[in-house]
N, C-alpha and C. Protein backbone atom coordinates (compact mmCIF):
# COMPACT_ATOMS: atom_id res chain seq x y z
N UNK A 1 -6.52 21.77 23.66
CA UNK A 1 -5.94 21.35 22.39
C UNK A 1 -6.44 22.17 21.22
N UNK A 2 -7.39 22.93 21.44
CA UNK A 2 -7.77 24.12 20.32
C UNK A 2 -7.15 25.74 20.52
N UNK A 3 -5.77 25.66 21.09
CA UNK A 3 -5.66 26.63 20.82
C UNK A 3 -5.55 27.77 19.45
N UNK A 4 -5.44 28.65 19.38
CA UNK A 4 -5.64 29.69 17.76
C UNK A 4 -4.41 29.40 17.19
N UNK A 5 -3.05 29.64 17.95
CA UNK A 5 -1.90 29.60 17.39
C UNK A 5 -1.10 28.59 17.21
N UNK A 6 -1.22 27.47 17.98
CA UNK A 6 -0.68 26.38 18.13
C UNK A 6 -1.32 24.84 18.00
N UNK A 7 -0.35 24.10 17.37
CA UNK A 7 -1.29 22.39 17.40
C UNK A 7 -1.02 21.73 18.23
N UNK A 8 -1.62 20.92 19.23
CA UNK A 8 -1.67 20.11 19.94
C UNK A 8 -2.47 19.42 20.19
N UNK A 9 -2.01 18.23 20.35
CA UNK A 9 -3.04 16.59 20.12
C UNK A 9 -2.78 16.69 22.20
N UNK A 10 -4.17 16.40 22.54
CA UNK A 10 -4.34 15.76 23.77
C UNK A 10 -4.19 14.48 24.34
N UNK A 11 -3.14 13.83 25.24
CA UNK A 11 -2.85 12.67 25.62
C UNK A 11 -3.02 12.79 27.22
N UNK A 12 -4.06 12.30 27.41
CA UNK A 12 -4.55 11.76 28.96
C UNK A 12 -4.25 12.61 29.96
N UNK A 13 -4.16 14.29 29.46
CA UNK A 13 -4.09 15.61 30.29
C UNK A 13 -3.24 15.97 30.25
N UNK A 14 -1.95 15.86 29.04
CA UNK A 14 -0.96 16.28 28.61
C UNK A 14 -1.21 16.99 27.38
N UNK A 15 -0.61 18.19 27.21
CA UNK A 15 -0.89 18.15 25.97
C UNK A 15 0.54 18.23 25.46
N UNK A 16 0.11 17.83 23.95
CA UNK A 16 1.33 17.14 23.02
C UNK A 16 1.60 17.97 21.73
N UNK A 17 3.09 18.88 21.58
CA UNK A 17 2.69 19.63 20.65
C UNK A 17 2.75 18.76 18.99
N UNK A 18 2.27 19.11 18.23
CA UNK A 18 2.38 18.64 16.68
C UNK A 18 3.35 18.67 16.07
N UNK A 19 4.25 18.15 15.63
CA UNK A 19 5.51 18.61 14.83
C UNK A 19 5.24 18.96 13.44
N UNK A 20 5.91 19.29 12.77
CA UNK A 20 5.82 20.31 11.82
C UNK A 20 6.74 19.13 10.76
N UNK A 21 5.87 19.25 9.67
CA UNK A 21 6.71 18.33 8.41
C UNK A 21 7.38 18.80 7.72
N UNK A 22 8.63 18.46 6.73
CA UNK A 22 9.67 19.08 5.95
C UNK A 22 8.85 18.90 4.27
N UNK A 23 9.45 19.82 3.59
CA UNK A 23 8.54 19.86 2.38
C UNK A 23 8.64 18.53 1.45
N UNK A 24 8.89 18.04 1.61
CA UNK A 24 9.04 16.06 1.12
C UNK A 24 7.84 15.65 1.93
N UNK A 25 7.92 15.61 3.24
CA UNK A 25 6.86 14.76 3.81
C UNK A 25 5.23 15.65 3.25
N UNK A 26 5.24 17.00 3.75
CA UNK A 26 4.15 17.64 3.12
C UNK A 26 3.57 17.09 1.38
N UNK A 27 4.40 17.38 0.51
CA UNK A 27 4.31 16.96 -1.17
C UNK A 27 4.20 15.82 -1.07
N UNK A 28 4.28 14.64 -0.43
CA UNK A 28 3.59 13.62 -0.81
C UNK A 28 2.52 13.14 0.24
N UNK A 29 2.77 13.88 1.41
CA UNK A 29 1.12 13.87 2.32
C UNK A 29 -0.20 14.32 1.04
N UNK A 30 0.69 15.27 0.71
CA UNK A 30 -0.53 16.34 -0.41
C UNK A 30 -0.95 15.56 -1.99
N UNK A 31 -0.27 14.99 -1.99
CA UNK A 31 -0.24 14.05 -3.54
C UNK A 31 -1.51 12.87 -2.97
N UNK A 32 -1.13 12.19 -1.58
CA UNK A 32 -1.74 10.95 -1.60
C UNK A 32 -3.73 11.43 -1.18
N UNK A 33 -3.60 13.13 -0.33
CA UNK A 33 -4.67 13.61 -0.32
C UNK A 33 -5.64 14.27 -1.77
N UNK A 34 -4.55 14.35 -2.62
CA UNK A 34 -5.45 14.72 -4.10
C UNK A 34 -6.30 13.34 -4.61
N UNK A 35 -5.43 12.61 -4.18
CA UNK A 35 -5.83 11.15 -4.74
C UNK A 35 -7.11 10.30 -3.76
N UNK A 36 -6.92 10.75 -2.55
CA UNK A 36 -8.44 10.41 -2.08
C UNK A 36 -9.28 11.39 -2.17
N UNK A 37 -9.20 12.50 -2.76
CA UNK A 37 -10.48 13.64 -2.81
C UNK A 37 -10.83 12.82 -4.37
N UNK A 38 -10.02 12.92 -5.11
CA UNK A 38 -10.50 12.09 -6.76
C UNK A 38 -11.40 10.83 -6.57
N UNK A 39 -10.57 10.25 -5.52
CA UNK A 39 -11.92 9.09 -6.06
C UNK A 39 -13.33 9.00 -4.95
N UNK A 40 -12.77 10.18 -3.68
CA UNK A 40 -14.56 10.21 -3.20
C UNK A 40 -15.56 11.14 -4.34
N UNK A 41 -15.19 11.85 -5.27
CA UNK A 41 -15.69 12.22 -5.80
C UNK A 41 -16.12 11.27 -6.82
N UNK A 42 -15.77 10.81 -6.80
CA UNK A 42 -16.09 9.50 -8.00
C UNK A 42 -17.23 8.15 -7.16
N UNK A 43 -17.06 8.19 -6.22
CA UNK A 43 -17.37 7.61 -5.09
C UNK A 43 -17.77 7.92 -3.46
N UNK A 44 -18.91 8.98 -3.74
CA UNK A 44 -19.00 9.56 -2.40
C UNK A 44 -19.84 8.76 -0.82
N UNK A 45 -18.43 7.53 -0.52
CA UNK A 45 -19.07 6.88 0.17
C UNK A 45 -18.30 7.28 1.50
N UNK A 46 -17.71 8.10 1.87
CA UNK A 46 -17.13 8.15 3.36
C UNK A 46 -17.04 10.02 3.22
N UNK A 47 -16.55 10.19 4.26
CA UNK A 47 -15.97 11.60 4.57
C UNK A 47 -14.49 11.78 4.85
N UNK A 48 -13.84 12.76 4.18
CA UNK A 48 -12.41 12.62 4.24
C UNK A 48 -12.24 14.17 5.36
N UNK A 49 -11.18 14.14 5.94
CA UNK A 49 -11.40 15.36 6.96
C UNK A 49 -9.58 14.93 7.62
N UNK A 50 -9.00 16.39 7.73
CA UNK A 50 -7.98 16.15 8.04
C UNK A 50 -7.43 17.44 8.85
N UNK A 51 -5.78 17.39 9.69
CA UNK A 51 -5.04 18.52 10.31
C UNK A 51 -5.73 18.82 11.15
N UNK A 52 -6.38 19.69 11.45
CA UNK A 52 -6.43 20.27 13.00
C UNK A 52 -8.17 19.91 13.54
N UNK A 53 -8.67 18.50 12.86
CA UNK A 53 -9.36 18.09 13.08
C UNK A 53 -9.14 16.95 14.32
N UNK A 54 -10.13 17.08 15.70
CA UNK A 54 -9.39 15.76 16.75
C UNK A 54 -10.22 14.81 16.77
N UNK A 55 -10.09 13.75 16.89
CA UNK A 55 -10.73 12.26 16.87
C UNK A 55 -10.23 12.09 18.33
N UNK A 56 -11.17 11.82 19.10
CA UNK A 56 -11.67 11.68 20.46
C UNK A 56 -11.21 9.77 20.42
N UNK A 57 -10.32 9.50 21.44
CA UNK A 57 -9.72 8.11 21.83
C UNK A 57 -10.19 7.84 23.29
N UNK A 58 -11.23 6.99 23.32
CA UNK A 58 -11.47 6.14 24.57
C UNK A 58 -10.75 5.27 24.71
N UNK A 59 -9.48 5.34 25.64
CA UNK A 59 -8.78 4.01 25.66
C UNK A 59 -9.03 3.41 26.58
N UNK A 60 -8.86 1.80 27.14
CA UNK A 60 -8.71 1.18 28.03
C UNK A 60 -8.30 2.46 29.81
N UNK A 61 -6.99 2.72 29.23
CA UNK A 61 -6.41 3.20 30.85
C UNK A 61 -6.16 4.85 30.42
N UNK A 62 -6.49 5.15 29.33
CA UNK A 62 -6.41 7.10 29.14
C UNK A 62 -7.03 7.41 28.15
N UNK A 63 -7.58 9.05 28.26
CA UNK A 63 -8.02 9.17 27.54
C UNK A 63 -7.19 10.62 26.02
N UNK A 64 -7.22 10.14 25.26
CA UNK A 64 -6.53 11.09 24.00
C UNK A 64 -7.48 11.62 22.96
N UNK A 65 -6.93 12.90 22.38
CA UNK A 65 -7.30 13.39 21.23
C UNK A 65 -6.15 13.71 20.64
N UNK A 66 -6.18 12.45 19.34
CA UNK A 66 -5.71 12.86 18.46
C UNK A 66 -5.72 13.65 17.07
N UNK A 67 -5.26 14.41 16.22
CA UNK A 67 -5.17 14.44 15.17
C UNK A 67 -4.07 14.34 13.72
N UNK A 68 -5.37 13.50 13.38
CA UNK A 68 -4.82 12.64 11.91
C UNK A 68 -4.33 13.61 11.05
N UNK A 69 -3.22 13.47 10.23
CA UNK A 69 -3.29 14.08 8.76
C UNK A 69 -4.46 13.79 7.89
N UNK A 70 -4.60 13.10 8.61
CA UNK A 70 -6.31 12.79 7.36
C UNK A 70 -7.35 11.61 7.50
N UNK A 71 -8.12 11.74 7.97
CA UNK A 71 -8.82 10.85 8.46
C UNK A 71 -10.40 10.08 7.53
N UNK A 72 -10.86 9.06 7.35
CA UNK A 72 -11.89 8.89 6.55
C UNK A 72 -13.05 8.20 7.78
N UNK A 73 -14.25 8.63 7.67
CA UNK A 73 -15.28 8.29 7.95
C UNK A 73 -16.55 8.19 6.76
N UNK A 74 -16.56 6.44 7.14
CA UNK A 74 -17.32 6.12 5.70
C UNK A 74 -18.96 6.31 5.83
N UNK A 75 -19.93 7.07 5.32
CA UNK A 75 -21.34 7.29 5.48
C UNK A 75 -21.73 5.89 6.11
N UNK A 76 -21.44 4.96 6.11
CA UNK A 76 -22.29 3.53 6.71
C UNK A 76 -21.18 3.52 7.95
N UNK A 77 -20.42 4.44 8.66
CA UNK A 77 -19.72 4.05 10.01
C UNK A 77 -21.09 4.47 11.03
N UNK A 78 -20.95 3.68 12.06
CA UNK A 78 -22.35 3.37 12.94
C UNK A 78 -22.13 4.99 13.55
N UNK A 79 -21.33 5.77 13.67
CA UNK A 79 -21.26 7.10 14.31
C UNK A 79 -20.96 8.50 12.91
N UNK A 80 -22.42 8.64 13.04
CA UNK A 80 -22.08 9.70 11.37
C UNK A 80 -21.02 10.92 12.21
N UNK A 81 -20.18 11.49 11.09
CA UNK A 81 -19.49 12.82 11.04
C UNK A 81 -20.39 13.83 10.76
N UNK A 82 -21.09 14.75 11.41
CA UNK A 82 -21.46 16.18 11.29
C UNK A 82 -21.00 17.35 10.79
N UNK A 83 -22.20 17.75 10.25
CA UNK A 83 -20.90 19.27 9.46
C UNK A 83 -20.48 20.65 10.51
N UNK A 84 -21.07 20.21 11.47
CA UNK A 84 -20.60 21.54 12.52
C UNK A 84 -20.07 20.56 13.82
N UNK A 85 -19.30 19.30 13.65
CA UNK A 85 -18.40 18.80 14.53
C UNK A 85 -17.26 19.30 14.33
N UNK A 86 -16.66 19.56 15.77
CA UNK A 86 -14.70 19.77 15.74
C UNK A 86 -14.12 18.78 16.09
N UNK A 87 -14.70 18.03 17.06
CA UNK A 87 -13.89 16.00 17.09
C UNK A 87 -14.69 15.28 17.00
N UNK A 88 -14.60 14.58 16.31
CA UNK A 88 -15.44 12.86 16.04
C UNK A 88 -14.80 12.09 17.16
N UNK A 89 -16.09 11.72 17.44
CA UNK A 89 -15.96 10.67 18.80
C UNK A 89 -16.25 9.19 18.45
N UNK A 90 -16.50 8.90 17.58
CA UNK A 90 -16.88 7.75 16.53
C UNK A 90 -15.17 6.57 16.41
N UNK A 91 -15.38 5.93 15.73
CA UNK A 91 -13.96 5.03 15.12
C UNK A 91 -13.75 5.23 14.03
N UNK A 92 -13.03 6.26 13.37
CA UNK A 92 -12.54 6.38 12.11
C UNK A 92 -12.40 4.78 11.25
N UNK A 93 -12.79 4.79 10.24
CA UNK A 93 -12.27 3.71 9.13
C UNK A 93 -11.11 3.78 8.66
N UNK A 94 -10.44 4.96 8.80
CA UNK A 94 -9.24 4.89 8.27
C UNK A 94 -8.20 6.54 8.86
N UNK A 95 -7.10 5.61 8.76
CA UNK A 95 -6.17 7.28 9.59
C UNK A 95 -5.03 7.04 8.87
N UNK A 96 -4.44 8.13 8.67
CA UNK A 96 -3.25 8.22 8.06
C UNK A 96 -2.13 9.50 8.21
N UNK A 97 -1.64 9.32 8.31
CA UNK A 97 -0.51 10.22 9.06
C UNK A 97 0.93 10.11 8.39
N UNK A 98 1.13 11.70 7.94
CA UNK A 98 2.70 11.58 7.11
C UNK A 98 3.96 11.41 8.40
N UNK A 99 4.75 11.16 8.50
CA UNK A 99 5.66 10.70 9.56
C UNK A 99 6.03 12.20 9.60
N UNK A 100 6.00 12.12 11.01
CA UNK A 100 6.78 13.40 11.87
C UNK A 100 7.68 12.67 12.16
N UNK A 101 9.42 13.04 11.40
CA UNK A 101 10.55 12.34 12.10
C UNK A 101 11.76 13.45 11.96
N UNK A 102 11.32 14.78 12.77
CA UNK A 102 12.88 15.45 13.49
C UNK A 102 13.31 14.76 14.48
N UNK A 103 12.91 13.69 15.20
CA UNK A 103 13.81 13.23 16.09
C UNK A 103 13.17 11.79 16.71
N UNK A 104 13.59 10.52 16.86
CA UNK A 104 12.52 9.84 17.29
C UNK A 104 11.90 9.14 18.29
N UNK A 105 11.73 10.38 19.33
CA UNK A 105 10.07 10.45 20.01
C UNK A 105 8.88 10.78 18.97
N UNK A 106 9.12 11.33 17.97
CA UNK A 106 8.36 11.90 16.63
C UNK A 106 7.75 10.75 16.15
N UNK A 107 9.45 9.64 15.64
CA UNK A 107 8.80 8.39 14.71
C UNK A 107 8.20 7.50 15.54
N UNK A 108 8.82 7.29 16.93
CA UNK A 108 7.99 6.54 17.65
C UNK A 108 6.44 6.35 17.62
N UNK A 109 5.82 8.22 18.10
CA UNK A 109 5.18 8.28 18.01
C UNK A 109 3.85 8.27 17.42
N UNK A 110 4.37 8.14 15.64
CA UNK A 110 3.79 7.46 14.67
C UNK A 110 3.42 6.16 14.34
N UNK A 111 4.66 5.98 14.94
CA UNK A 111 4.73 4.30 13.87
C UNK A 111 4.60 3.20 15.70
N UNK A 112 4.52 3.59 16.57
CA UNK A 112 4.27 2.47 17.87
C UNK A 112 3.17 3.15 18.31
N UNK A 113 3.34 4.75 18.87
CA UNK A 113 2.07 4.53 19.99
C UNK A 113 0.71 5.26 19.61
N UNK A 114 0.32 5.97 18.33
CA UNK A 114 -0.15 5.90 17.40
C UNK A 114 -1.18 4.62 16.39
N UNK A 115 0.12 3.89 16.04
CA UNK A 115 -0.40 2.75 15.77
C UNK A 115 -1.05 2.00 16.73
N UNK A 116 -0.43 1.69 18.00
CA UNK A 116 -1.25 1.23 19.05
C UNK A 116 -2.55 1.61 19.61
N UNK A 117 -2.81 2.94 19.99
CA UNK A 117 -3.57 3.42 19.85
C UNK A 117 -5.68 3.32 18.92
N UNK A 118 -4.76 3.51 18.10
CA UNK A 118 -5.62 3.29 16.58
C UNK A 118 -6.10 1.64 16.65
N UNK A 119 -5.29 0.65 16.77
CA UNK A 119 -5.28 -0.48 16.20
C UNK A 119 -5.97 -0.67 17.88
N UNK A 120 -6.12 -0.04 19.09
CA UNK A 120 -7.10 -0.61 20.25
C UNK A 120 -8.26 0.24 20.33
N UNK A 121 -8.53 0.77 19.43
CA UNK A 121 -10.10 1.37 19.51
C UNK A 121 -10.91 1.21 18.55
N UNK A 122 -10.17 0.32 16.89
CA UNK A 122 -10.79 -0.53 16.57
C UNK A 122 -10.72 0.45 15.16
N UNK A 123 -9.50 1.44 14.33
CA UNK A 123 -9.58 1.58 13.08
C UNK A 123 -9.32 0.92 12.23
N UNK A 124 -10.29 0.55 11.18
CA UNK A 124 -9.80 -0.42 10.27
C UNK A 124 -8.32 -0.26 9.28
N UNK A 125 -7.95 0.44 8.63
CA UNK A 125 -6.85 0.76 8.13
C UNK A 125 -5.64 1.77 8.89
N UNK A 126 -4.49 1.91 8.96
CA UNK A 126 -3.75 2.55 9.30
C UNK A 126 -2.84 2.66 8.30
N UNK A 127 -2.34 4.25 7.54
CA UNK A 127 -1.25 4.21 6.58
C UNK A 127 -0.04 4.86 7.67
N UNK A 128 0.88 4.74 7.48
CA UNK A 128 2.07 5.61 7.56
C UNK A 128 2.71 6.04 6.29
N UNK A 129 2.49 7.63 5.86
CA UNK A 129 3.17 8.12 4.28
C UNK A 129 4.53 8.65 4.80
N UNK A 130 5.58 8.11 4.13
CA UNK A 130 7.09 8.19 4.67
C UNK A 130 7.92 8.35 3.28
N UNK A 131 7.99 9.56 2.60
CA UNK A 131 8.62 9.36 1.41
C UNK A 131 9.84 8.73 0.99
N UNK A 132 10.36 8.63 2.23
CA UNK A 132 11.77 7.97 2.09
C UNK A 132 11.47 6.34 2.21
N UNK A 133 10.70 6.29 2.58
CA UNK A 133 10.36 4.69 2.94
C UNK A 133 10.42 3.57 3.89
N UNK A 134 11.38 3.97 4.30
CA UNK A 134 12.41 3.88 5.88
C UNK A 134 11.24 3.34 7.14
N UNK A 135 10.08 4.24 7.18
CA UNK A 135 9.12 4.16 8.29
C UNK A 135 7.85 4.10 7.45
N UNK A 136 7.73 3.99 6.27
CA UNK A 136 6.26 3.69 5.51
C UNK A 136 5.57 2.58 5.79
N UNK A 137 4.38 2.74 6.11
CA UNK A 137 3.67 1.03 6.46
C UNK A 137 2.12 1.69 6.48
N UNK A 138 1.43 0.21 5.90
CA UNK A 138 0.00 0.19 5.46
C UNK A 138 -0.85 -0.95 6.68
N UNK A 139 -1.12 -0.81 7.15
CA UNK A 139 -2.07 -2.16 7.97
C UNK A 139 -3.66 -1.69 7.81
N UNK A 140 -4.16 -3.15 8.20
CA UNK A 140 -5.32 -3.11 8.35
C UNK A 140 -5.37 -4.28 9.17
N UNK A 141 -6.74 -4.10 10.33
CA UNK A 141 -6.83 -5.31 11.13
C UNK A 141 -7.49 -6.64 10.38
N UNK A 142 -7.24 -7.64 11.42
CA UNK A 142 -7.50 -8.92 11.14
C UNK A 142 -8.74 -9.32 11.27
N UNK A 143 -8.82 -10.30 11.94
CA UNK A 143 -10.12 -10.92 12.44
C UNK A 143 -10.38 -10.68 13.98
N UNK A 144 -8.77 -11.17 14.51
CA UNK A 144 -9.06 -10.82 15.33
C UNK A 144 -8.68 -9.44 16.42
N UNK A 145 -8.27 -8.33 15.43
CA UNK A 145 -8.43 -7.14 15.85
C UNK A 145 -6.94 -6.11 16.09
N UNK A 146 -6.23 -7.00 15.45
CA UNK A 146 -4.79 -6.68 15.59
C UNK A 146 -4.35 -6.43 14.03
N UNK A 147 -3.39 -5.37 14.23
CA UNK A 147 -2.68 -4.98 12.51
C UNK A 147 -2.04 -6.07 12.15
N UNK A 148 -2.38 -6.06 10.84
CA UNK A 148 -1.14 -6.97 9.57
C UNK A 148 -1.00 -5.88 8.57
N UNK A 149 0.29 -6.32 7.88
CA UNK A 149 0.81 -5.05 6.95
C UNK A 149 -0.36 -5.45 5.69
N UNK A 150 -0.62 -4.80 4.85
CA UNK A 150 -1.22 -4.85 3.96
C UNK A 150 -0.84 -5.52 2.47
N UNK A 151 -0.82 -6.54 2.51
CA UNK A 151 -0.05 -7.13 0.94
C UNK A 151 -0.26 -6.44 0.46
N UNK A 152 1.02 -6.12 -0.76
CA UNK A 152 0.61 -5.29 -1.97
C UNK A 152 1.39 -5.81 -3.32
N UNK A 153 1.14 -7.32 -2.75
CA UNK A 153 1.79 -8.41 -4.01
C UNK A 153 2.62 -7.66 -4.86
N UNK A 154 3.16 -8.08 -6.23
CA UNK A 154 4.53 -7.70 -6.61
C UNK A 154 4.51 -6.60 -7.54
N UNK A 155 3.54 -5.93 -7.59
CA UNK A 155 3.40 -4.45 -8.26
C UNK A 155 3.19 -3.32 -6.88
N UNK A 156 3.51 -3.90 -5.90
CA UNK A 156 3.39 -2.79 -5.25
C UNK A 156 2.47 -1.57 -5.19
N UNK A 157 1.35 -2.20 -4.80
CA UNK A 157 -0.33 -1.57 -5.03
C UNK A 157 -0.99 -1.73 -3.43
N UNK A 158 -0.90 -0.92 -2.92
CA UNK A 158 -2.12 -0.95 -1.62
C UNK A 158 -3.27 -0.94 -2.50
N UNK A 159 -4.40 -1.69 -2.03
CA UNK A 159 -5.88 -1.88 -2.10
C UNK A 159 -6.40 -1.88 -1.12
N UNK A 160 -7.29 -0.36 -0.44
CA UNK A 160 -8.00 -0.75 0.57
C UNK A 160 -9.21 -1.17 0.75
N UNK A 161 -9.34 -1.81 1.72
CA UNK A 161 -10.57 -2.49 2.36
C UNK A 161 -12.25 -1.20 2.79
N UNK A 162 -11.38 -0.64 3.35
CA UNK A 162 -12.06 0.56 3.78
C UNK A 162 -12.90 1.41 2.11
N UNK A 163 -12.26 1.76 1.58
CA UNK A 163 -12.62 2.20 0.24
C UNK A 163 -12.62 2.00 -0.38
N UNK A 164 -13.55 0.76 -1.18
CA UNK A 164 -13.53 -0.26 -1.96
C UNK A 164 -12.98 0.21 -3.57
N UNK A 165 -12.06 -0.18 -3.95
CA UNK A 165 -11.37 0.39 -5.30
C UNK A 165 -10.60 1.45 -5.40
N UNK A 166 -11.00 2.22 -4.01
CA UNK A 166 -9.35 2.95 -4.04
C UNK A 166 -7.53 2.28 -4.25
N UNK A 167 -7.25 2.87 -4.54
CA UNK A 167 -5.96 1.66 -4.54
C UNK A 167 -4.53 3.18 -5.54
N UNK A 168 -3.19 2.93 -5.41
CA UNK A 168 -2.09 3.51 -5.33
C UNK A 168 -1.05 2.45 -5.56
N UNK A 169 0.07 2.44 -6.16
CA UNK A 169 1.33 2.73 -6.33
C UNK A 169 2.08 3.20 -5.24
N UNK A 170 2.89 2.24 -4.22
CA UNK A 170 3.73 2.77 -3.39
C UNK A 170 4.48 3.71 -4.28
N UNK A 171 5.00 3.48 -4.74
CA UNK A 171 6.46 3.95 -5.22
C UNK A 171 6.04 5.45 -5.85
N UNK A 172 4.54 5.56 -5.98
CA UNK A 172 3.91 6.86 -6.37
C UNK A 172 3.69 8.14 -5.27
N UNK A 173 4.12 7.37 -4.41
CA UNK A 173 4.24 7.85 -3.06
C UNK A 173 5.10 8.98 -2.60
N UNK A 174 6.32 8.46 -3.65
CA UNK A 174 7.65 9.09 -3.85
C UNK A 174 7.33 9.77 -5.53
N UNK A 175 7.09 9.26 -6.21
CA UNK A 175 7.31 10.04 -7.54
C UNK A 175 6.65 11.43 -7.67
N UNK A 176 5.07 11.12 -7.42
CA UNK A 176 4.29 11.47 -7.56
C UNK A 176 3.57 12.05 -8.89
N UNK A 177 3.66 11.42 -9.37
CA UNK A 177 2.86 11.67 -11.34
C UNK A 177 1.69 12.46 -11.11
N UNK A 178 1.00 13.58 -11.82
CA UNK A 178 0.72 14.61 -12.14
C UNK A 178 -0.53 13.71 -12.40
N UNK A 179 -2.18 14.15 -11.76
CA UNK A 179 -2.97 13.29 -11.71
C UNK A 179 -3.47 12.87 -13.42
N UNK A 180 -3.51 13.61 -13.59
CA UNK A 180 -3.70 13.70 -15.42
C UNK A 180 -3.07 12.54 -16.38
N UNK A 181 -1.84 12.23 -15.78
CA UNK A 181 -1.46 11.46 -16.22
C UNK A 181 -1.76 9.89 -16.02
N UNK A 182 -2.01 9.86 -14.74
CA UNK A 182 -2.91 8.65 -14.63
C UNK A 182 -4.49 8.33 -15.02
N UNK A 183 -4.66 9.12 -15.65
CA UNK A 183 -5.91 8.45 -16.33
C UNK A 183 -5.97 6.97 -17.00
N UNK A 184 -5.30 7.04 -18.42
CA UNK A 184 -5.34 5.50 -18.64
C UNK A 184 -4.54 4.59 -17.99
N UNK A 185 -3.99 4.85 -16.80
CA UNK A 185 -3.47 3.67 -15.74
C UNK A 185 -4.16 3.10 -15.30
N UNK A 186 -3.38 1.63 -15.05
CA UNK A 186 -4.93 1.16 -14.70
C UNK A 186 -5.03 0.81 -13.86
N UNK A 187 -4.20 1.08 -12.73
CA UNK A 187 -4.20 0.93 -11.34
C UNK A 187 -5.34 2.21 -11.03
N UNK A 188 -5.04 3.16 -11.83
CA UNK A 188 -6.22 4.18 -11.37
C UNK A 188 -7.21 4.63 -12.08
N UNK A 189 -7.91 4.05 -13.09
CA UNK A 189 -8.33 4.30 -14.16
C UNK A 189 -9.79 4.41 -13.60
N UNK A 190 -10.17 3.75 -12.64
CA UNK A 190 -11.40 3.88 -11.85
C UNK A 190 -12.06 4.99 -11.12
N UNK A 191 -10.90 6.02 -11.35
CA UNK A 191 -11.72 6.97 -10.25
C UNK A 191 -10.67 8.15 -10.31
N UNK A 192 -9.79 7.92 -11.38
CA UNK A 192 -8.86 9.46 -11.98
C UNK A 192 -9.56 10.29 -13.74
């Protein structure tokens, strides 16, 4: 799965090539990544690390390496991230992934076996960034270890759990306002 020229995520001795995003899904993959580099800097409590980085999946009945569009490992996760690691073998706190959807074995693969995945090895948050909206979804597990979507009561604000005071504007998801401008917002006023 490290080859030089090509991406591929490892699934239980298959390998799986990466699909390639259209410049919509990229520009707001890239918008929602400016916005977590702003506030670990403001807040340097996890590690953000993304693309051709693999997160090592012990599953029940196979074993996978995936990689996230962007992944967070928070300094207090019981398995630290290293600066000369190429896969974390640890449980990410958080994964997020812009939808690969040319065709859908793509969205499937995001939004079911992906999510499945993730949500049985025990990551606390899962985003799906979908500019169209169509396949966008936020979870985080429960109590007892299974996803629920993430309320984001009637302003339409994810707040995560994982990164205490991080927090977004769905609908910013799609616009994407120029970080500057959110300064005196006050959805982001904490850490723009």
């Amino acid at each position: 799965y490290n080859h030089p020229y090509f991406t591929y995520e490892w699934n239980n001795g298959i390998l799986e090539e990466v699909p390639v995003s259209d410049f919509k899904q990229y520009s707001s993959y890239d918008w929602f990544n400016d916005l977590v580099r702003e506030f670990l800097e403001v807040n340097p409590i996890a590690k953000k690390v993304g693309l051709e980085f693999g997160v090592y999946l012990n599953l029940p009945h196979k074993t996978t390496i995936r990689k996230p569009d962007l992944f967070i490992v928070r300094n207090d996760n019981a398995l630290v991230l290293h600066d000369d690691d190429r896969t974390y073998r640890g449980i990410c706190d958080l994964c997020v992934e812009a939808l690969s959807d040319s065709n859908e074995y793509e969205i499937e693969r995001d939004t079911v076996v992906k999510k499945t995945e993730y949500e049985t090895i025990g990551v606390h948050e899962y985003f799906i960034l979908d500019p169209t909206g169509e396949h966008r979804a936020f979870y985080r597990r429960n109590p007892t270890g299974k996803y629920d979507a993430i309320d984001t009561g009637p302003e339409g604000v994810i707040c995560s759990a994982v990164l205490p005071g991080f927090q977004f504007r769905i609908a910013d998801l799609t616009r994407k306002p120029r970080l500057v401008d959110l300064v005196d917002d006050e959805v982001y006023r904490g850490f723009i």
